[in-house]
N, C-alpha and C. Protein backbone atom coordinates (compact mmCIF):
# COMPACT_ATOMS: atom_id res chain seq x y z
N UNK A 1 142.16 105.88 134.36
CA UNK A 1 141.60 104.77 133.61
C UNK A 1 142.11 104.85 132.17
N UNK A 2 142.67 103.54 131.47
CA UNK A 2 142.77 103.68 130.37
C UNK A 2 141.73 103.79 129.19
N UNK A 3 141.52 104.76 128.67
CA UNK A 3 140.06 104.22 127.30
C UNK A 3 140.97 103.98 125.66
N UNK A 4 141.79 104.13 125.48
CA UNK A 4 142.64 103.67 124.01
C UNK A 4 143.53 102.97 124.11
N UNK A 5 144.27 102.23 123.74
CA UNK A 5 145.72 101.39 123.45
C UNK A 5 146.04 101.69 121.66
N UNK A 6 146.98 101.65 121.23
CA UNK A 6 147.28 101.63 120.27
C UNK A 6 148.27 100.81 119.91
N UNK A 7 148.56 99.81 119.15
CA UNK A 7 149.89 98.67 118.78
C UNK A 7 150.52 98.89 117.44
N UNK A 8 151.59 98.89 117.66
CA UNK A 8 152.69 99.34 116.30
C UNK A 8 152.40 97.52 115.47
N UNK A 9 152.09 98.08 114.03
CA UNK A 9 151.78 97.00 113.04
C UNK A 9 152.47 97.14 111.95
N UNK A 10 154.03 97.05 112.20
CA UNK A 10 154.98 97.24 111.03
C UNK A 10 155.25 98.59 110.71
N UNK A 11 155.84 98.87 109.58
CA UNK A 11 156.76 100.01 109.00
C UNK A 11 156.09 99.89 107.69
N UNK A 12 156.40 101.44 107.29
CA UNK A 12 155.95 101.84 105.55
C UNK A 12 157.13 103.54 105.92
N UNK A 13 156.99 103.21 103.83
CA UNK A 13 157.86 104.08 104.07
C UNK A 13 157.08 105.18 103.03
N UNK A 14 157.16 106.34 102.95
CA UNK A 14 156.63 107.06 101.32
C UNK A 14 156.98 107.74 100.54
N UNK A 15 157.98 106.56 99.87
CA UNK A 15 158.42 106.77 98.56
C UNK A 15 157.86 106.83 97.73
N UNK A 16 156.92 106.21 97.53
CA UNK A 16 156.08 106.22 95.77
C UNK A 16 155.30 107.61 96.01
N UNK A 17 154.68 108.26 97.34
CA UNK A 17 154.58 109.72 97.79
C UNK A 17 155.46 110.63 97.03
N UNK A 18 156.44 110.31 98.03
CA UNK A 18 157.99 111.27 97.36
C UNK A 18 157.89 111.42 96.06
N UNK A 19 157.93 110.03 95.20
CA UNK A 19 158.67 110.42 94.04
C UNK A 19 157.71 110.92 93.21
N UNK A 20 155.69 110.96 93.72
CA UNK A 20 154.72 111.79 92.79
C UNK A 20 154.69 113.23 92.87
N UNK A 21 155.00 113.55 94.23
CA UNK A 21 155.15 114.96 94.50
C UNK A 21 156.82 115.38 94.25
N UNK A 22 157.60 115.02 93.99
CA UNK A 22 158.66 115.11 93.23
C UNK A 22 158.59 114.85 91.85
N UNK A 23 158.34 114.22 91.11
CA UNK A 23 158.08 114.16 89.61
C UNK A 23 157.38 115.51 89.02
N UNK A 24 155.84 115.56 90.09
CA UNK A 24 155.06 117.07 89.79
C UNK A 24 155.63 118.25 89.60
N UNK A 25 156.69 118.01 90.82
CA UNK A 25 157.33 119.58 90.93
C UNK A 25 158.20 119.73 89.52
N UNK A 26 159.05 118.89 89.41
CA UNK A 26 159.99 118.92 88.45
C UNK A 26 159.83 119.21 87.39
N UNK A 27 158.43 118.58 86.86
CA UNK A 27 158.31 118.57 85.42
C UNK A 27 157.47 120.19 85.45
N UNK A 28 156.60 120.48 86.59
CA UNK A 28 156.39 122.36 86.53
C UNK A 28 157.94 122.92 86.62
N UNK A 29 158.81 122.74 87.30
CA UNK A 29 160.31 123.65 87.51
C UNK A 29 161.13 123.63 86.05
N UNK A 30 161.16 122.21 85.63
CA UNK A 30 161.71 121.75 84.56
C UNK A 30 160.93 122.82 83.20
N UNK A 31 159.90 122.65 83.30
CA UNK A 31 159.51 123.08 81.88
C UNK A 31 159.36 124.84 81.89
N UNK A 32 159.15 125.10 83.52
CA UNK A 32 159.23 126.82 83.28
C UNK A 32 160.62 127.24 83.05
N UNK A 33 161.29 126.21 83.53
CA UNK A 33 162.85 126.49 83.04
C UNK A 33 163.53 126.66 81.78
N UNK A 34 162.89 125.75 81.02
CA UNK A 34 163.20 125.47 79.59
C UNK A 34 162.61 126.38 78.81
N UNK A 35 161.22 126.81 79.04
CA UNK A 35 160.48 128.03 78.55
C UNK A 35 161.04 128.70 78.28
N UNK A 36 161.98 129.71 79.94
CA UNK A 36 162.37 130.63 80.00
C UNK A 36 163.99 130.31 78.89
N UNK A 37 164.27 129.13 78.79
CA UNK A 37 165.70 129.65 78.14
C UNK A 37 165.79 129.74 76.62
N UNK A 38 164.37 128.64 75.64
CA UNK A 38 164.09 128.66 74.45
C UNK A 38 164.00 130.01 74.33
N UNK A 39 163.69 130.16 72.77
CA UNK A 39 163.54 130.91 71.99
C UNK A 39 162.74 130.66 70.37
N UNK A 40 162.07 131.79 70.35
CA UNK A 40 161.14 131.36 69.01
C UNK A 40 161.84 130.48 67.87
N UNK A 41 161.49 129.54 67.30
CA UNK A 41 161.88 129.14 66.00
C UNK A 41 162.59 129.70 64.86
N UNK A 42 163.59 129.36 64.42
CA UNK A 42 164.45 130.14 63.12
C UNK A 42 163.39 129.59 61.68
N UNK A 43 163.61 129.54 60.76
CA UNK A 43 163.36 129.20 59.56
C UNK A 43 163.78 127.73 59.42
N UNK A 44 163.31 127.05 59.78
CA UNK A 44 163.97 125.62 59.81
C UNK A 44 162.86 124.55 59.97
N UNK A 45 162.35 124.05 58.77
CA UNK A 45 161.47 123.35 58.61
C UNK A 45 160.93 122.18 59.05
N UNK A 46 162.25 121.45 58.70
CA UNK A 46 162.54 119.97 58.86
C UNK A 46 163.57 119.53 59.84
N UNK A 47 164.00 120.32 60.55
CA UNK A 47 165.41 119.97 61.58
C UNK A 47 165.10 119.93 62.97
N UNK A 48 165.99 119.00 63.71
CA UNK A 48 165.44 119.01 65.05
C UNK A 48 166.59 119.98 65.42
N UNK A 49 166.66 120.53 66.28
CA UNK A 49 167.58 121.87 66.94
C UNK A 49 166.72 122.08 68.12
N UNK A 50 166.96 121.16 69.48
CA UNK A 50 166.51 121.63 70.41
C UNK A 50 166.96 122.75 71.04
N UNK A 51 166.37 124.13 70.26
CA UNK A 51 166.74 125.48 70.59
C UNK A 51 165.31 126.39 70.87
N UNK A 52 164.78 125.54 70.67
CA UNK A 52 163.01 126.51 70.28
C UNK A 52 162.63 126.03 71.50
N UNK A 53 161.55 127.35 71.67
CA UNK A 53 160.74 127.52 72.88
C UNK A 53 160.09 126.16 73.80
N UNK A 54 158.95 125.64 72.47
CA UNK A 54 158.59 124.77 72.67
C UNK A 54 159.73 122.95 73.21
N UNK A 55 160.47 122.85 72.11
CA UNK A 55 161.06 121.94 72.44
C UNK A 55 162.07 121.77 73.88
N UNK A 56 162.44 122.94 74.18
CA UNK A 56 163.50 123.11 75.76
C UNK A 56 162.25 123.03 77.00
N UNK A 57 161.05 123.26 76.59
CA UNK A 57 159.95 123.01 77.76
C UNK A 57 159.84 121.96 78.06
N UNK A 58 159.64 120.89 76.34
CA UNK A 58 159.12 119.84 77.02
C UNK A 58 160.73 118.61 77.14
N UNK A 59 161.63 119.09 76.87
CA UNK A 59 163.26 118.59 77.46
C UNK A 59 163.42 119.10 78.84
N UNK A 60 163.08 120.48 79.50
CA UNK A 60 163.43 120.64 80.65
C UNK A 60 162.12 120.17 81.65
N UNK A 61 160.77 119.83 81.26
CA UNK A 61 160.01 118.90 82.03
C UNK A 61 160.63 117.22 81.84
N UNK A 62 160.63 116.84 81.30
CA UNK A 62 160.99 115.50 81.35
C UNK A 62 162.14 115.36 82.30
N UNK A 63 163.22 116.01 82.00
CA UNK A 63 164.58 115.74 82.64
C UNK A 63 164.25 116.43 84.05
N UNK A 64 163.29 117.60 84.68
CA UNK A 64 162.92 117.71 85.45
C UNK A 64 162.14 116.68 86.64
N UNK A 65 161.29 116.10 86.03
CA UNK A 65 160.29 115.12 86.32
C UNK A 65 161.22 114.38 86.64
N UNK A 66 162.44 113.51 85.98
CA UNK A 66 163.15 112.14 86.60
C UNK A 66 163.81 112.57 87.45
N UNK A 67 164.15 113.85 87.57
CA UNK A 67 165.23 114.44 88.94
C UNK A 67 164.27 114.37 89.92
N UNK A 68 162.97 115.12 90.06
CA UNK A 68 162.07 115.30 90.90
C UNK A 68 161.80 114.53 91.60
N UNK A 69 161.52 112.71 90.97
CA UNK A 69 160.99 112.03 91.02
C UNK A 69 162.20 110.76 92.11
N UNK A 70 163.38 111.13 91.61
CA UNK A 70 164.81 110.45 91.89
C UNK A 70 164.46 111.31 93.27
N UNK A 71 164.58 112.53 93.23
CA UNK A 71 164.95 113.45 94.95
C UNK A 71 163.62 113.15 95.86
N UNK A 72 162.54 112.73 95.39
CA UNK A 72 161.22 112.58 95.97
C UNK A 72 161.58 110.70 96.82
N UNK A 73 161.70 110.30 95.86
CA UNK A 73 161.21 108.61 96.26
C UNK A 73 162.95 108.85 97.35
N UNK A 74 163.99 109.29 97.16
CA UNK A 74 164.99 109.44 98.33
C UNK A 74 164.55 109.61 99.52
N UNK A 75 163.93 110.97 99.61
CA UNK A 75 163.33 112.36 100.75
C UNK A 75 162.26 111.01 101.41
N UNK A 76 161.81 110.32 100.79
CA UNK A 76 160.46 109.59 101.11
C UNK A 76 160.58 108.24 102.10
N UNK A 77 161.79 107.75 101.97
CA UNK A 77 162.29 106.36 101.80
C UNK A 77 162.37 106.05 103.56
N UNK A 78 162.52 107.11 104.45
CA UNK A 78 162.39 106.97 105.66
C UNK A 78 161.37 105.67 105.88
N UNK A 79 161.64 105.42 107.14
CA UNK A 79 160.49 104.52 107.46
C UNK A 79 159.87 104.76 108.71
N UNK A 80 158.68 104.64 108.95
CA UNK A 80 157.42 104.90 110.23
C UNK A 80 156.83 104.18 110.82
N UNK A 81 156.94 104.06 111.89
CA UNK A 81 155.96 102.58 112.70
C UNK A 81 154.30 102.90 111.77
N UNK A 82 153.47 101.99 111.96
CA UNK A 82 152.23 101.99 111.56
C UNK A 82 151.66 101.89 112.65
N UNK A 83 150.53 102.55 113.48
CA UNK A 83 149.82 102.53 114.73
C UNK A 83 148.50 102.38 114.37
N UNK A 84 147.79 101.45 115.02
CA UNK A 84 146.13 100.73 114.86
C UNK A 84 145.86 100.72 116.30
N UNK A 85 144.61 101.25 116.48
CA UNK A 85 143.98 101.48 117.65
C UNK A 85 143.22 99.92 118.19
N UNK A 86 143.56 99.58 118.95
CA UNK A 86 142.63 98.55 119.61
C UNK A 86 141.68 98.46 120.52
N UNK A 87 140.35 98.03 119.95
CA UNK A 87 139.29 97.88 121.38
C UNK A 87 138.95 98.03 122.62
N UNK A 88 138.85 97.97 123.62
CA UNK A 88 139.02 98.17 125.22
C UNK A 88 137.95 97.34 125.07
N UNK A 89 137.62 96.49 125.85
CA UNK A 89 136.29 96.18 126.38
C UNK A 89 135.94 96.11 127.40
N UNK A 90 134.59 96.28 127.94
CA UNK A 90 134.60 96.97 129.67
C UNK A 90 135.32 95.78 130.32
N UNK A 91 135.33 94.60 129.79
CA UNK A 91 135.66 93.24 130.73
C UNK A 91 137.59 93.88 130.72
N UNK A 92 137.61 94.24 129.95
CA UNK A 92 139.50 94.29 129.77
C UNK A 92 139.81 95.43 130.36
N UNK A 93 139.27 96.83 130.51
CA UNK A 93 139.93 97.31 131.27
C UNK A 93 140.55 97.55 132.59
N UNK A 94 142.01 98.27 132.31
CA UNK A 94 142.60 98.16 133.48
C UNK A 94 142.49 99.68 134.42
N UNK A 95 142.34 99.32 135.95
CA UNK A 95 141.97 100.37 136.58
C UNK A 95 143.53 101.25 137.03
N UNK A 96 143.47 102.32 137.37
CA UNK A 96 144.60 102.67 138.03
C UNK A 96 144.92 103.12 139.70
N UNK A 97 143.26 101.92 140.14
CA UNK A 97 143.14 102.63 141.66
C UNK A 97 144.03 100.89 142.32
C-alpha cells in the first residue's frame, strides 16, 4: 500500500549559502593570515604602511571574505529538485493487491 507520494516543485540552488559560509571562512583564514604576517608598528605617526599587525588583519580579512565568498556562491550554484509531500486520502489510495 502506498501511504506518501512526494512531487518535484522546481529547482534551487545554494549560492547565497555558499557564498555566507564562504565569506565567514575567509575573512577568519584571511585575517589569521594577515595577523600572522604583520608586525608591531614602527614610529610612524601619520603614515599609512600597510605593514602593521593590525592593518594586514583587517586587509587579509576583507580580501579573504571576497575570495571566500566568490569560492562559496561557485561550490553552491549546483541545482536540486525541490520535493513536497502530498496528501493521500483514504478515497485516493492505491492498492497493490
Amino acid at each position: 500500500m502506498i501511504t506518501a507520494i512526494d512531487v518535484a516543485h522546481g529547482k534551487r540552488s545554494r549560492k547565497m549559502k555558499g557564498a555566507v559560509v564562504g565569506f565567514l571562512a575567509g575573512v577568519a583564514l584571511g585575517g589569521i593570515l594577515g595577523n600572522a604576517v604583520g608586525k608591531e608598528a614602527e614610529n610612524c605617526d601619520y603614515c599609512f604602511n600597510p605593514s602593521t599587525r593590525a592593518e594586514l588583519t583587517l586587509i587579509g580579512a576583507g580580501l579573504g571574505g571576497a575570495l571566500g565568498a566568490g569560492v562559496g556562491a561557485v561550490a553552491g550554484r549546483r541545482q536540486t529538485d525541490v520535493w513536497l509531500p502530498v496528501a493521500i486520502t483514504p478515497a485516493a489510495r492505491i492498492s497493490s493487491r
